[in-house]
Structure formats: structure tokens, C-alpha cells
Protein backbone atom coordinates (compact mmCIF):
# COMPACT_ATOMS: atom_id res chain seq x y z
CA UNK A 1 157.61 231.44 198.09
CA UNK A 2 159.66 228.04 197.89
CA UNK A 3 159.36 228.98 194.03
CA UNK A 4 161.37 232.04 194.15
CA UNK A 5 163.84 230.83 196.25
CA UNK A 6 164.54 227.69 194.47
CA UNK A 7 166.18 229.99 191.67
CA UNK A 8 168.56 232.20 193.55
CA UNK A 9 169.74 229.07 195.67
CA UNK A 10 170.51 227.05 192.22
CA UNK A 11 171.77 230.23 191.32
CA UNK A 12 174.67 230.15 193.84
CA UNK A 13 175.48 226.59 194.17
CA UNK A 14 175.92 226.31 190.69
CA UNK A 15 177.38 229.19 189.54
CA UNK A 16 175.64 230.10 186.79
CA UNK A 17 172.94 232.37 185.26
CA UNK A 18 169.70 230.64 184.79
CA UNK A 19 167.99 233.30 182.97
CA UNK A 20 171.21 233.89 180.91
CA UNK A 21 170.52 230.10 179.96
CA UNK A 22 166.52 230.13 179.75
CA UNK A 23 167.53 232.78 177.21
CA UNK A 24 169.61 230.88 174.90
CA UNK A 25 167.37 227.58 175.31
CA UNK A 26 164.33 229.66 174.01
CA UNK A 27 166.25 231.15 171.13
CA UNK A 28 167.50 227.80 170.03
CA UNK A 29 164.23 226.17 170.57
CA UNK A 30 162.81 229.36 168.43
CA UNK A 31 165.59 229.09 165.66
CA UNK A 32 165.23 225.38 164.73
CA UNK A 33 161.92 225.51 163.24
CA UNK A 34 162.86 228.01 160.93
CA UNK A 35 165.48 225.99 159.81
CA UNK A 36 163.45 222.58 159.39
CA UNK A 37 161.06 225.12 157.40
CA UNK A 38 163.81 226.05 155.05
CA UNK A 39 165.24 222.75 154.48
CA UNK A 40 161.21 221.19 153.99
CA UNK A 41 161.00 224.00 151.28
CA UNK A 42 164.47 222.98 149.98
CA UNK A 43 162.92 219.92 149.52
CA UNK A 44 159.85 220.94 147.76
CA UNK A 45 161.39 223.22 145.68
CA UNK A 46 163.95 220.30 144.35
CA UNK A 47 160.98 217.85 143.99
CA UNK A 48 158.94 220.96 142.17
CA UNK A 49 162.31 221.34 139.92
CA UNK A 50 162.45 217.60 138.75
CA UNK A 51 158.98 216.99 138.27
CA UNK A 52 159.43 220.47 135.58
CA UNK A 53 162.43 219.15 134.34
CA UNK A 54 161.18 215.76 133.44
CA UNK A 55 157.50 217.30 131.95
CA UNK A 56 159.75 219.21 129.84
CA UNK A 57 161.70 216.14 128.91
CA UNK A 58 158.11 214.17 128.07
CA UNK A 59 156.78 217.40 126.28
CA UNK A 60 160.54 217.66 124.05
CA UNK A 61 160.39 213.83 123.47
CA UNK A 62 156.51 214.11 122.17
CA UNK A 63 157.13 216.80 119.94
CA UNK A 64 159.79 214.77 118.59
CA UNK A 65 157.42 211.94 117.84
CA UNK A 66 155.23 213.98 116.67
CA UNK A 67 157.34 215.48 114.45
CA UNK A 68 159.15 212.40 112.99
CA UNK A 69 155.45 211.10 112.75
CA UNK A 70 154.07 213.94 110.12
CA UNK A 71 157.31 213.43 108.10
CA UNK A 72 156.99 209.86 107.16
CA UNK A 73 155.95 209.95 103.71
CA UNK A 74 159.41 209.26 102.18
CA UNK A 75 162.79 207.66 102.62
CA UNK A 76 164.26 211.60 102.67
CA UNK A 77 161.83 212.92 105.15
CA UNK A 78 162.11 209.87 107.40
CA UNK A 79 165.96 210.61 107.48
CA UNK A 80 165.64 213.72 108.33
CA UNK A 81 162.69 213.67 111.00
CA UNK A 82 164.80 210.91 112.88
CA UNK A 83 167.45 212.72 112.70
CA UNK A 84 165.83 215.76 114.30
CA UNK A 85 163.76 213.65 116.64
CA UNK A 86 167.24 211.72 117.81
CA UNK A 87 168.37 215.54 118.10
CA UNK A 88 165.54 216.60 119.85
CA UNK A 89 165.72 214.03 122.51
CA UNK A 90 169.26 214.20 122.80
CA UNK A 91 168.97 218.01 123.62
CA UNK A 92 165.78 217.22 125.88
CA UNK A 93 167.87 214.33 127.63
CA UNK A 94 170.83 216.79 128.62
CA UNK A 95 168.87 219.50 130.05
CA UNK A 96 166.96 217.32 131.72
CA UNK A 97 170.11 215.97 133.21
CA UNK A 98 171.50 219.29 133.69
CA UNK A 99 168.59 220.42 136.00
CA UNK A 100 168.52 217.68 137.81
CA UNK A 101 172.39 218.26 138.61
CA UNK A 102 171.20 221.65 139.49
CA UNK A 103 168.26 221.01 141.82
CA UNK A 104 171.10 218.41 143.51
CA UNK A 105 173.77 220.51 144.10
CA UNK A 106 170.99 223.48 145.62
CA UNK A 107 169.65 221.24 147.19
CA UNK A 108 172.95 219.69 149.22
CA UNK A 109 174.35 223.01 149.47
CA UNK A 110 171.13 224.16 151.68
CA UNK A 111 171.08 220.64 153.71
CA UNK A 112 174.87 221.56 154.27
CA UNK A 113 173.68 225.00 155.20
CA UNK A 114 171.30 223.55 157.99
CA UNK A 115 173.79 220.84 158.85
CA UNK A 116 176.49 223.38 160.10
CA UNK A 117 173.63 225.52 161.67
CA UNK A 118 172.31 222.08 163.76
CA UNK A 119 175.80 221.38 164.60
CA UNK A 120 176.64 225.17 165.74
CA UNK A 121 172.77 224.51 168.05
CA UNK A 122 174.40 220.94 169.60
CA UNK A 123 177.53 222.85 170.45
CA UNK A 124 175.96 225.44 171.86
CA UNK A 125 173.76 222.95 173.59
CA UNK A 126 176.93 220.83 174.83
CA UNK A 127 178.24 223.52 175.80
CA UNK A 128 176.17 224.87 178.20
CA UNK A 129 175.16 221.30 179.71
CA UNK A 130 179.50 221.12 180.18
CA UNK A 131 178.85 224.29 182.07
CA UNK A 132 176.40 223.09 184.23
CA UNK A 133 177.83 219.94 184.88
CA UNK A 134 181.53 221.63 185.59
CA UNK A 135 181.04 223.68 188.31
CA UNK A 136 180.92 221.22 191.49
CA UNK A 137 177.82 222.18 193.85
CA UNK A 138 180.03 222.61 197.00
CA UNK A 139 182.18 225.51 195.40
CA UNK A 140 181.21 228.99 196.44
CA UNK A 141 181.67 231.70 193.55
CA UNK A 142 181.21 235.27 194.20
């Protein structure tokens, strides 16, 4: 009995809805995993785009040994297969670059994404603990 009472009395001296706020506490406390979900997988998908990005990079810059090492035989070849090789790794060491530039700029746009959706949470949060605090227990509100 004291139970259900204690409710409607905080109720009136504060001047407030507690289930109106029970409500919005639950659906922030059910909202944030979700969002530390998306930013873990943010995470792992940037780690799972480097970690391509450089195997490509080693698998480029072996076939470019590889290559320059079958044409050795002459002076000519030699030219040529370092040439290609120097080529090869140049064109391995930009896209490698450029991926990782990519996975960076995903991945800080989606941690900016979460940042501005935690900060909307603490408002909302601040908010309502302002409200609570505001109201002096003394007042009556109808």
C-alpha cells in the first residue's frame, strides 16, 4: 500500500509525470546499445577494410617481385621488369592509401553519427534531471 502511494504523492509535490519519465529513461537506456553496436561494427568493418587493403598491397607487391624475378635474364628485361615492378607497387601503394582514407573518413563520419546521437541522449538526460530539480517541493501545481 505505502508502494502505491509513494508515486502519486511524488507525483504532486514535484510536479511531474513519473511514468512520462520512466518512459523516456527506458527508451534511452534501450537506444544506446544499438548505437554502441553500430559504432563496434564501424569499427570492425574499418579494421576488416585495412587488413584487405594492406593483403592486397602484400599480394600487388609479390607479384611484382615475382615478376621482376622471372625477367632477369638480361640488361633489357631487367629494365623493364623494374620498371613495371616500381609501377606495380606504386599503383598498389596508392590504393592502398586510398582505402585506408576511405575506411577513415566512414569510419569518423559514423563515430560523428553516434557522437551527436550521445549528445542528443545527455541532453535529453539533463534535461529532465533540470526538470526535476526545478520545480521546488513546496509548490502546489494543479
Amino acid at each position: 500500500m505505502g508502494e502505491e502511494h509513494r508515486p502519486q504523492f511524488l507525483h504532486r509535490a514535484w510536479g511531474f509525470d513519473l511514468d512520462r519519465f520512466f518512459a523516456q529513461v527506458n527508451r534511452i537506456r534501450s537506444a544506446l546499445p544499438e548505437e554502441i553496436k553500430a559504432a563496434n561494427r564501424v569499427s570492425q568493418e574499418r579494421q576488416q577494410i585495412l587488413a584487405s587493403a594492406e593483403a592486397e598491397r602484400e599480394r600487388l607487391l609479390a607479384e611484382a617481385r615475382e615478376q621482376a624475378a622471372l625477367l632477369v635474364s638480361n640488361d633489357e628485361v631487367v629494365r623493364r621488369a623494374t620498371g613495371q615492378a616500381e609501377e606495380i607497387i606504386q599503383r598498389a601503394s596508392t590504393e592502398a592509401a586510398e582505402t585506408k582514407r576511405s575506411a577513415e573518413e566512414y569510419a569518423t563520419q559514423a563515430l560523428a553519427n553516434l557522437e551527436e546521437y550521445v549528445t542528443r541522449v545527455l541532453s535529453a538526460v539533463r534535461a529532465a534531471r533540470e526538470r526535476l530539480g526545478a520545480t521546488p517541493a513546496g509548490t502546489d501545481e494543479d
